[in-house]
N, C-alpha and C. Protein backbone atom coordinates (compact mmCIF):
# COMPACT_ATOMS: atom_id res chain seq x y z
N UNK A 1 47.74 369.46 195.04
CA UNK A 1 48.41 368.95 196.22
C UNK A 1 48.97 370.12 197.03
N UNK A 2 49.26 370.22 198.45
CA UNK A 2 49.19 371.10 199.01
C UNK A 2 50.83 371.12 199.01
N UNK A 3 51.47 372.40 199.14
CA UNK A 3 53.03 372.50 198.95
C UNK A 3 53.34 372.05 200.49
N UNK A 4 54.43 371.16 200.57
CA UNK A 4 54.99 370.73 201.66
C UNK A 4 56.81 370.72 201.27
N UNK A 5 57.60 370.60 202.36
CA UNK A 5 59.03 370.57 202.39
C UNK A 5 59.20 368.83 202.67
N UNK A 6 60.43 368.74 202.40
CA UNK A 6 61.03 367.50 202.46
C UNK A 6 61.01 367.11 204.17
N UNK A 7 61.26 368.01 204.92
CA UNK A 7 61.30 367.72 206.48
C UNK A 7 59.76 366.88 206.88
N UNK A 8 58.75 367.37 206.26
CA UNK A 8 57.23 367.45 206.72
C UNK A 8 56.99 365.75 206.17
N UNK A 9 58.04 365.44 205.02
CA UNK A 9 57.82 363.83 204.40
C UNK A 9 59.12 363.11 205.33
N UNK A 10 59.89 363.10 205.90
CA UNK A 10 61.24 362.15 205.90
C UNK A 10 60.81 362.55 207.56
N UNK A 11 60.88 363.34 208.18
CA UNK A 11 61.82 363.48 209.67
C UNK A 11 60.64 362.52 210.47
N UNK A 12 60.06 361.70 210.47
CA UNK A 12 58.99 360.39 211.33
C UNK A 12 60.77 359.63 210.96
N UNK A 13 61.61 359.49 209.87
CA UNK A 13 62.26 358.33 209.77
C UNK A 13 64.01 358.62 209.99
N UNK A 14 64.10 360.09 209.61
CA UNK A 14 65.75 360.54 209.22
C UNK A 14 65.70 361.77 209.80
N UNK A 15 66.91 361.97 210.56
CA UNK A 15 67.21 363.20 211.32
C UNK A 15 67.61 364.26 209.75
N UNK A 16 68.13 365.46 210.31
CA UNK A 16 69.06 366.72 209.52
C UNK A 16 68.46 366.38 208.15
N UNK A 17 67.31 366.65 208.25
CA UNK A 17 66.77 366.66 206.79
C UNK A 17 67.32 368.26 206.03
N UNK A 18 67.73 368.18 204.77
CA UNK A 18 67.68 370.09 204.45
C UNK A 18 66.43 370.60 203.98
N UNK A 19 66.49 371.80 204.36
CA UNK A 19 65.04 372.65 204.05
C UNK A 19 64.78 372.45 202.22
N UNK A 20 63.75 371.69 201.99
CA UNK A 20 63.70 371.95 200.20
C UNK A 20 62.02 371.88 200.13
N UNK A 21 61.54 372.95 199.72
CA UNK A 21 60.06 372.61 198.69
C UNK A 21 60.10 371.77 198.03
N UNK A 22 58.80 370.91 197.94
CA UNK A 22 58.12 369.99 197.19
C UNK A 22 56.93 370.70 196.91
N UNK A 23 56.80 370.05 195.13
CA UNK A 23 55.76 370.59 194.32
C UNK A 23 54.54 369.14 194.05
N UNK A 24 55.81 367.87 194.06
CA UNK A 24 54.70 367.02 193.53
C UNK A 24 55.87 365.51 193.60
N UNK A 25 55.19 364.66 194.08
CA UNK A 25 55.73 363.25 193.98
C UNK A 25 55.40 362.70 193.01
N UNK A 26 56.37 362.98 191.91
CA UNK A 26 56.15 361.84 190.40
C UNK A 26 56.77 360.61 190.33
N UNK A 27 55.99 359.75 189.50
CA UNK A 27 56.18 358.27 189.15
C UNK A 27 57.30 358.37 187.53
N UNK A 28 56.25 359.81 186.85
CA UNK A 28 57.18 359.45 185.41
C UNK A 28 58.24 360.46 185.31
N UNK A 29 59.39 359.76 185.31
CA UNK A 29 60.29 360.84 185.16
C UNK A 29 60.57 361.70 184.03
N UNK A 30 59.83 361.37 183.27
CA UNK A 30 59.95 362.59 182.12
C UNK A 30 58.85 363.60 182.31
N UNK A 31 58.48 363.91 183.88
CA UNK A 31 57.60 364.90 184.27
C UNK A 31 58.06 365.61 185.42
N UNK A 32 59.32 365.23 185.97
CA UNK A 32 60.10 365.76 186.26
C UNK A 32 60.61 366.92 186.64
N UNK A 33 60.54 367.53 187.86
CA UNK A 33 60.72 369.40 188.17
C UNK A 33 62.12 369.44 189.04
N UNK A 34 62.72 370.36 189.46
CA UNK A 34 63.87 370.21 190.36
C UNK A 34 62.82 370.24 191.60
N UNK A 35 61.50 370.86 191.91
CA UNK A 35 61.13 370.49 193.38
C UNK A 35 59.92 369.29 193.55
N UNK A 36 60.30 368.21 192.85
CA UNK A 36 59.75 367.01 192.82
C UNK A 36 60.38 366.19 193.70
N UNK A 37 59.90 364.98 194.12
CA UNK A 37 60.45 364.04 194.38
C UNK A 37 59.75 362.84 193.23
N UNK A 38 61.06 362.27 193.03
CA UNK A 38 60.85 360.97 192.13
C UNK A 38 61.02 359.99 192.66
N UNK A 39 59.82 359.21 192.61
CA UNK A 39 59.64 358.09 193.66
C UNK A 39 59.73 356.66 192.20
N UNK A 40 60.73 356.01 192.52
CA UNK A 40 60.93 354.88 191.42
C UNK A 40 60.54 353.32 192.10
N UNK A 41 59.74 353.05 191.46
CA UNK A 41 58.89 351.62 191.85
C UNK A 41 58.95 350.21 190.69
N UNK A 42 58.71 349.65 190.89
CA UNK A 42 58.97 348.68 189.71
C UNK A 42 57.43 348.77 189.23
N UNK A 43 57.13 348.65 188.11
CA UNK A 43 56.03 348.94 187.25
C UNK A 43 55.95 347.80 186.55
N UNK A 44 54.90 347.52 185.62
CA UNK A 44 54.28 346.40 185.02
C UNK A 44 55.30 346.14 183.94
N UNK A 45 55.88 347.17 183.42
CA UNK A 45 56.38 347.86 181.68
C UNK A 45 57.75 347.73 181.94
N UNK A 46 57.82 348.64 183.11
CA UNK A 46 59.10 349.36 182.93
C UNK A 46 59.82 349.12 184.97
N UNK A 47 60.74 349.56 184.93
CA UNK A 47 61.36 349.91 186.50
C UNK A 47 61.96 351.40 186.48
N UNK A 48 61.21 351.43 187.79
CA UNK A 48 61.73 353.63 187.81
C UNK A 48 62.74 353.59 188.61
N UNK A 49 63.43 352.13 189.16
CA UNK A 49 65.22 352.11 189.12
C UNK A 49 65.83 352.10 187.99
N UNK A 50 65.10 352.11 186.68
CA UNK A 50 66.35 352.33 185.86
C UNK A 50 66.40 354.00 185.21
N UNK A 51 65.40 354.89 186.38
CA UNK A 51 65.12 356.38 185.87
C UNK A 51 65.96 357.22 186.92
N UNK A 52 66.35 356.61 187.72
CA UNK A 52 66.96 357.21 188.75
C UNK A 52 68.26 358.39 188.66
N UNK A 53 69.18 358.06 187.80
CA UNK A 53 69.93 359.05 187.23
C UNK A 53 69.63 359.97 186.28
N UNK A 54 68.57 359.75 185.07
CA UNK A 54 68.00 360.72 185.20
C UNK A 54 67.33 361.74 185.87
N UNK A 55 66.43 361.24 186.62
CA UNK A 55 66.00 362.02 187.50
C UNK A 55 66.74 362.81 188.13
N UNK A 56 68.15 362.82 188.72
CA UNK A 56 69.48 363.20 189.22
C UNK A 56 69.93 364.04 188.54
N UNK A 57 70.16 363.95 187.06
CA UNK A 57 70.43 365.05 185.99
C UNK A 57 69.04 366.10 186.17
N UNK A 58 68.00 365.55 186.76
CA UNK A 58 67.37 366.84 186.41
C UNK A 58 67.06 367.66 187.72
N UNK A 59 68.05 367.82 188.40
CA UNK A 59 68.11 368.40 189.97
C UNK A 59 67.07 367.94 190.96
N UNK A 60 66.23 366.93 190.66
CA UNK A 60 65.34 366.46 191.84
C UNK A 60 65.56 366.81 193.25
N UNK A 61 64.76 367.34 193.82
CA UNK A 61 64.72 367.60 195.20
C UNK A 61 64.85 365.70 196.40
N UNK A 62 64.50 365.36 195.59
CA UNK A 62 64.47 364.03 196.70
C UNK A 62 64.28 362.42 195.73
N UNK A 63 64.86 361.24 196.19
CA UNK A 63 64.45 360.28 194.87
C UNK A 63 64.20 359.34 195.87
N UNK A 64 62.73 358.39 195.90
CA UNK A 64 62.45 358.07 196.74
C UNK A 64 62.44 356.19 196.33
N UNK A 65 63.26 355.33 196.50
CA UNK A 65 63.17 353.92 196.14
C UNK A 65 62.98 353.23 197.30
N UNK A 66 62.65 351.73 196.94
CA UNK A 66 62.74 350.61 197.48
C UNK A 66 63.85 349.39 197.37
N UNK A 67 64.31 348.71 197.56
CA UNK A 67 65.50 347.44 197.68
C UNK A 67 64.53 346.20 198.08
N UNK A 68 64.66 344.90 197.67
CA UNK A 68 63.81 344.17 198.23
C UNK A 68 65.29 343.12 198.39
N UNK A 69 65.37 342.62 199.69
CA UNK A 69 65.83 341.06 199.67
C UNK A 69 65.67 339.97 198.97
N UNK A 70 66.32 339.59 197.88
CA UNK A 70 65.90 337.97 197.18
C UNK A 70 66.36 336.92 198.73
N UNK A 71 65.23 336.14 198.46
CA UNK A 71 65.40 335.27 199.54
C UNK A 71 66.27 334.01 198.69
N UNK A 72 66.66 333.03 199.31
CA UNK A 72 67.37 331.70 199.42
C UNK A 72 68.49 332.27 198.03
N UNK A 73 69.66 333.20 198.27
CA UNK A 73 70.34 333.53 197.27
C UNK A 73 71.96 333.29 197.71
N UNK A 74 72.23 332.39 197.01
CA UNK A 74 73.77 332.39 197.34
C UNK A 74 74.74 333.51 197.40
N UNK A 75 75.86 333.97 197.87
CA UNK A 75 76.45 334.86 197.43
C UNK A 75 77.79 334.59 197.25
C-alpha cells in the first residue's frame, strides 16, 4: 500500500487534520502499529467496537468507526 498521511484520508470530510503517517488500515487489532489506523466494524464473530481502547493503548495514529441509529427505540 502506498504510504499516505491522515490529511490525504479525512480532509474531503474534517478541517485541521494533524500531520501523521499511515502505514496500513487494519481490521485486527492485534496487528496493530502506532502509524495504523484501526478501522472497527462489526464482524460476523466479533465487534472491533469492543477493540477500540486497545487499539488506543497502542498509540494508533487514527481509529476509524461507525454508529448506526436503532430505529423505532424508546428513550
Amino acid at each position: 500500500m502506498k504510504k499516505h498521511n491522515l490529511q490525504y484520508f479525512l480532509l474531503p470530510w474534517i478541517k485541521n487534520i494533524p500531520k501523521k503517517s499511515i502505514n496500513n488500515l487494519v481490521l485486527d487489532s492485534r496487528k496493530l502499529t502506532s502509524k495504523d489506523i484501526f478501522i472497527a466494524i462489526q464482524g460476523e464473530k466479533k465487534n472491533g467496537h469492543d477493540f477500540i481502547l486497545e487499539a488506543i493503548s497502542k498509540k494508533v495514529a487514527a481509529v476509524l468507526s461507525e454508529t448506526t441509529k436503532k430505529k423505532n427505540t424508546v428513550k
